[in-house]
N, C-alpha and C. Protein backbone atom coordinates (compact mmCIF):
# COMPACT_ATOMS: atom_id res chain seq x y z
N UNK A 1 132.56 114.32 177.08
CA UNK A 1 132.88 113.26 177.99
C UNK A 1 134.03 112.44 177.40
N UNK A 2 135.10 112.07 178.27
CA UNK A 2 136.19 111.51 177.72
C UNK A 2 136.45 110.04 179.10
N UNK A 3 137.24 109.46 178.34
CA UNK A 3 137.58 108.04 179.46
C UNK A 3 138.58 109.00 180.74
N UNK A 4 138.49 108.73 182.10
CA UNK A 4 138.99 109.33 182.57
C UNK A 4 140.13 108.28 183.10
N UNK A 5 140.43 107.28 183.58
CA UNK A 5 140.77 106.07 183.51
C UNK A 5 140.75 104.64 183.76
N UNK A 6 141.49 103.86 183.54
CA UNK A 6 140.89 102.19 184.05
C UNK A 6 140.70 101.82 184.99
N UNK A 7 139.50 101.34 185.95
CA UNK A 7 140.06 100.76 186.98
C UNK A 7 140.21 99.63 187.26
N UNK A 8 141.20 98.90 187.73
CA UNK A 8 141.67 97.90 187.89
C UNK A 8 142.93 97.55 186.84
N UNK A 9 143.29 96.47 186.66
CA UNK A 9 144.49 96.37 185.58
C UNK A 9 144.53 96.19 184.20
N UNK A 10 144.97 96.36 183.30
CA UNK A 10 145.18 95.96 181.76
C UNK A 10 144.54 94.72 182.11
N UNK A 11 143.98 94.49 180.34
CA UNK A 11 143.59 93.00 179.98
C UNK A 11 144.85 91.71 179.86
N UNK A 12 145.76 92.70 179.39
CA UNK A 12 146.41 91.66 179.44
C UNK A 12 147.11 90.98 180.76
N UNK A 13 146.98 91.79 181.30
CA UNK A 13 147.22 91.48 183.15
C UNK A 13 146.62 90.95 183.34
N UNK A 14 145.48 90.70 183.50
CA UNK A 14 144.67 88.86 183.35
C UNK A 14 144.64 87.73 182.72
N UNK A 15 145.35 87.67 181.86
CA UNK A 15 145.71 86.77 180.70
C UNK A 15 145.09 87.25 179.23
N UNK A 16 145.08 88.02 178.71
CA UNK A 16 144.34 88.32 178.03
C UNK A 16 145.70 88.25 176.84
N UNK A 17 145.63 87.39 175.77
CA UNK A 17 146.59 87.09 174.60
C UNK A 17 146.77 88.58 173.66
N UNK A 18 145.71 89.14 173.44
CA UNK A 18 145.76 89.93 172.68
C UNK A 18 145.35 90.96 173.36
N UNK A 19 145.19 91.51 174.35
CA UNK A 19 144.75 92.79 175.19
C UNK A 19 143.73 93.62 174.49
N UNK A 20 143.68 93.45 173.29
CA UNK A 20 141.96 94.15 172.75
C UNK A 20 140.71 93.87 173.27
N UNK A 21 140.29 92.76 173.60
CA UNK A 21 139.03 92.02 173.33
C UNK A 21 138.44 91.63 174.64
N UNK A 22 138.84 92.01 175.87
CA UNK A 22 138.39 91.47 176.72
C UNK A 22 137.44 92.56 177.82
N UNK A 23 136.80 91.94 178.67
CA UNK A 23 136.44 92.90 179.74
C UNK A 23 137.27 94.28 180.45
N UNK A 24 136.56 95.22 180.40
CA UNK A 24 137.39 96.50 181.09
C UNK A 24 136.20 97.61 181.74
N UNK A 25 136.94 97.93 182.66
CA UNK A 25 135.89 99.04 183.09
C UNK A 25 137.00 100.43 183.40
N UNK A 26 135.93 101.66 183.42
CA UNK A 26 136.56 102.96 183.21
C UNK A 26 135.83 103.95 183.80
N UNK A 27 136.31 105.17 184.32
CA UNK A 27 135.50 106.12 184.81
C UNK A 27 135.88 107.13 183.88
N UNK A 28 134.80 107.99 183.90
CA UNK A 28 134.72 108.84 182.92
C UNK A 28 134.72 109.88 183.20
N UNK A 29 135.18 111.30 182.48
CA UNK A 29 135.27 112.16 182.94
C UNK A 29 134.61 113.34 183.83
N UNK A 30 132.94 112.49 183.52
CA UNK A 30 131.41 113.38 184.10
C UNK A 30 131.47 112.54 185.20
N UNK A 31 132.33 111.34 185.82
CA UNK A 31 131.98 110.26 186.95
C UNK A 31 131.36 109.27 187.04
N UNK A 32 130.97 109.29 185.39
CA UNK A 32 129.87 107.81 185.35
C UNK A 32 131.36 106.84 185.03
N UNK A 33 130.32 105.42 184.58
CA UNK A 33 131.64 104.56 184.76
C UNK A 33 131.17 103.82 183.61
N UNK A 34 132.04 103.04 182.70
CA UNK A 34 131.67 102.42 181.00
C UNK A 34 132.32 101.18 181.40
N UNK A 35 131.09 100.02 181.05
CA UNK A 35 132.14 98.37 180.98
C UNK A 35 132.05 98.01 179.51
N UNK A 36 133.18 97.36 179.53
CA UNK A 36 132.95 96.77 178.22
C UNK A 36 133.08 95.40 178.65
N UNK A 37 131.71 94.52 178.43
CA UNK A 37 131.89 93.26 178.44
C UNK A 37 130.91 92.49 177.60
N UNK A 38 130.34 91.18 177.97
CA UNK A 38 129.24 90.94 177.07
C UNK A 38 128.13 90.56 176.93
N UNK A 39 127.93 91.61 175.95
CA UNK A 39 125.84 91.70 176.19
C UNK A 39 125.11 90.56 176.13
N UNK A 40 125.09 90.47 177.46
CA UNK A 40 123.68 89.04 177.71
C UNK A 40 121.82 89.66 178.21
N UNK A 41 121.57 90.92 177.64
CA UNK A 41 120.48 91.21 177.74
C UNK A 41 119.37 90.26 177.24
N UNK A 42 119.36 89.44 176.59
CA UNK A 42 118.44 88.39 175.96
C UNK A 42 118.46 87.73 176.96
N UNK A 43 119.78 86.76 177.60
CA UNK A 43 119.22 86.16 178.35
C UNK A 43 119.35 85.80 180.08
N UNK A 44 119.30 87.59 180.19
CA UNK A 44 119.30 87.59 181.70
C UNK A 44 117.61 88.68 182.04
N UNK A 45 117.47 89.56 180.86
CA UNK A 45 116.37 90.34 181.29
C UNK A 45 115.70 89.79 182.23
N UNK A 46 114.14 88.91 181.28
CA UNK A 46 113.83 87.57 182.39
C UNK A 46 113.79 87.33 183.84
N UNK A 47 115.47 87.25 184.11
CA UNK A 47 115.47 87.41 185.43
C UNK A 47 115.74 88.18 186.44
N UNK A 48 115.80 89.46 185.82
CA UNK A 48 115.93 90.71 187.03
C UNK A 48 114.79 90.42 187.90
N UNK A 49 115.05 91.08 189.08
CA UNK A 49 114.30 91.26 190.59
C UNK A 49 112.93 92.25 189.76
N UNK A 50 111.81 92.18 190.21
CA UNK A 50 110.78 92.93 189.80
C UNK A 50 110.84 94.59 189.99
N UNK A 51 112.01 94.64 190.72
CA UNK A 51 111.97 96.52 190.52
C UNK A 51 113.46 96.93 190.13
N UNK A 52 113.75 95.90 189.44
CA UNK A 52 114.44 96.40 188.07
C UNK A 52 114.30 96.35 186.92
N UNK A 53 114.67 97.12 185.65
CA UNK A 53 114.42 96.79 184.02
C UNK A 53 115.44 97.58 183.27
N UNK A 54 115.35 97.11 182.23
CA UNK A 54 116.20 97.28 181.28
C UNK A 54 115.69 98.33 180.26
N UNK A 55 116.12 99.16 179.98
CA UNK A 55 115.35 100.44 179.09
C UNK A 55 115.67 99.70 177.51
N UNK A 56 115.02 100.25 176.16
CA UNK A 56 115.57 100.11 174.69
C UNK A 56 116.81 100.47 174.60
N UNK A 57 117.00 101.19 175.36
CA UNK A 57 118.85 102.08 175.14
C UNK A 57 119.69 101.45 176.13
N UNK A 58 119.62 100.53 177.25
CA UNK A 58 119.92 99.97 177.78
C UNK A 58 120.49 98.67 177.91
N UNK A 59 121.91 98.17 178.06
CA UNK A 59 122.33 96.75 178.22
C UNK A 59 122.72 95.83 179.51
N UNK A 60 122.72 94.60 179.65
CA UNK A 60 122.99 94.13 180.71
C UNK A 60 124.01 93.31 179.93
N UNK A 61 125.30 93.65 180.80
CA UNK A 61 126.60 93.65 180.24
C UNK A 61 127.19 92.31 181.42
N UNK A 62 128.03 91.54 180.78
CA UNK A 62 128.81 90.78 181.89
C UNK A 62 130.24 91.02 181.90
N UNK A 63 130.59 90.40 182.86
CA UNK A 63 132.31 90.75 183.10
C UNK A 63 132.80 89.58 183.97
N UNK A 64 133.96 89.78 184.07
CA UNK A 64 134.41 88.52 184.66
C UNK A 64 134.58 89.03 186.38
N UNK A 65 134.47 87.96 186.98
CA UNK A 65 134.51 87.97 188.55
C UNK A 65 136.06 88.64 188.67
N UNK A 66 137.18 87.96 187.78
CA UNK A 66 138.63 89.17 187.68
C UNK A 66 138.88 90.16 187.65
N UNK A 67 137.97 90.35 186.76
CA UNK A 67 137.84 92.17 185.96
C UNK A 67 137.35 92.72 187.28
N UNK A 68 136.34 92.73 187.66
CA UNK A 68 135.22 93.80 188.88
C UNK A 68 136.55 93.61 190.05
N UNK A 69 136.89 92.19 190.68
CA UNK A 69 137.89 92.05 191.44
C UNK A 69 138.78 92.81 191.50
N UNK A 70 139.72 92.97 190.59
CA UNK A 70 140.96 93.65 190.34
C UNK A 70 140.40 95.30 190.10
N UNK A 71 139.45 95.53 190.09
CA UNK A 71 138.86 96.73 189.56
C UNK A 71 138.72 97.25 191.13
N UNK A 72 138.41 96.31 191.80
CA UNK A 72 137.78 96.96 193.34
C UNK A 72 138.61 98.21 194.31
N UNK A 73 140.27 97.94 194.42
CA UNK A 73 140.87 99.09 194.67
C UNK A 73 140.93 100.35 194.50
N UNK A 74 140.20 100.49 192.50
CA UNK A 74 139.92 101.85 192.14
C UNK A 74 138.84 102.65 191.77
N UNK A 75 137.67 101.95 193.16
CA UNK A 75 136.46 102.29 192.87
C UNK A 75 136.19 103.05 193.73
N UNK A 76 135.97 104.54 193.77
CA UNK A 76 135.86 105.26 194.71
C UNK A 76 135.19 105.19 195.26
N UNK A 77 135.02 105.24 196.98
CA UNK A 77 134.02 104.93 197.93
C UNK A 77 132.71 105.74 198.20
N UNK A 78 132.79 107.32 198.15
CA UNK A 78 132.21 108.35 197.37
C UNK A 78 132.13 108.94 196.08
């Protein structure tokens, strides 16, 4: 499995000073999709809806309302 590519724009296309460190999302070459943002599993578990959960191998990741935004054009509909 390899990154297949970004969707939405560079970090630094959001303001991002140093373009390393910020939120990004990606589709991958099997079709799944990888975010990188930040792990608030501590303190969102808690409040998932009752027929959702979080596995041991599992994170609940945040991102910015920008990132998913700007991401929305290259999210395939199928």
């Amino acid at each position: 499995m390899k990154i297949a590519r970004r969707l939405g724009v560079p970090p630094r296309l959001r303001g991002s000073m140093s373009g390393s460190t910020c939120p990004d999302i990606f589709e991958l070459s099997d079709g799944r999709f990888a975010v990188i943002g930040t792990d608030m599993t501590g303190e969102l578990k808690n409040s998932l809806p009752a027929d959702a959960g979080v596995a041991e191998y599992e994170r609940i990741v945040v991102i910015t309302r920008e990132t998913m935004v700007r991401a929305k054009v290259d999210i395939p509909d199928a």
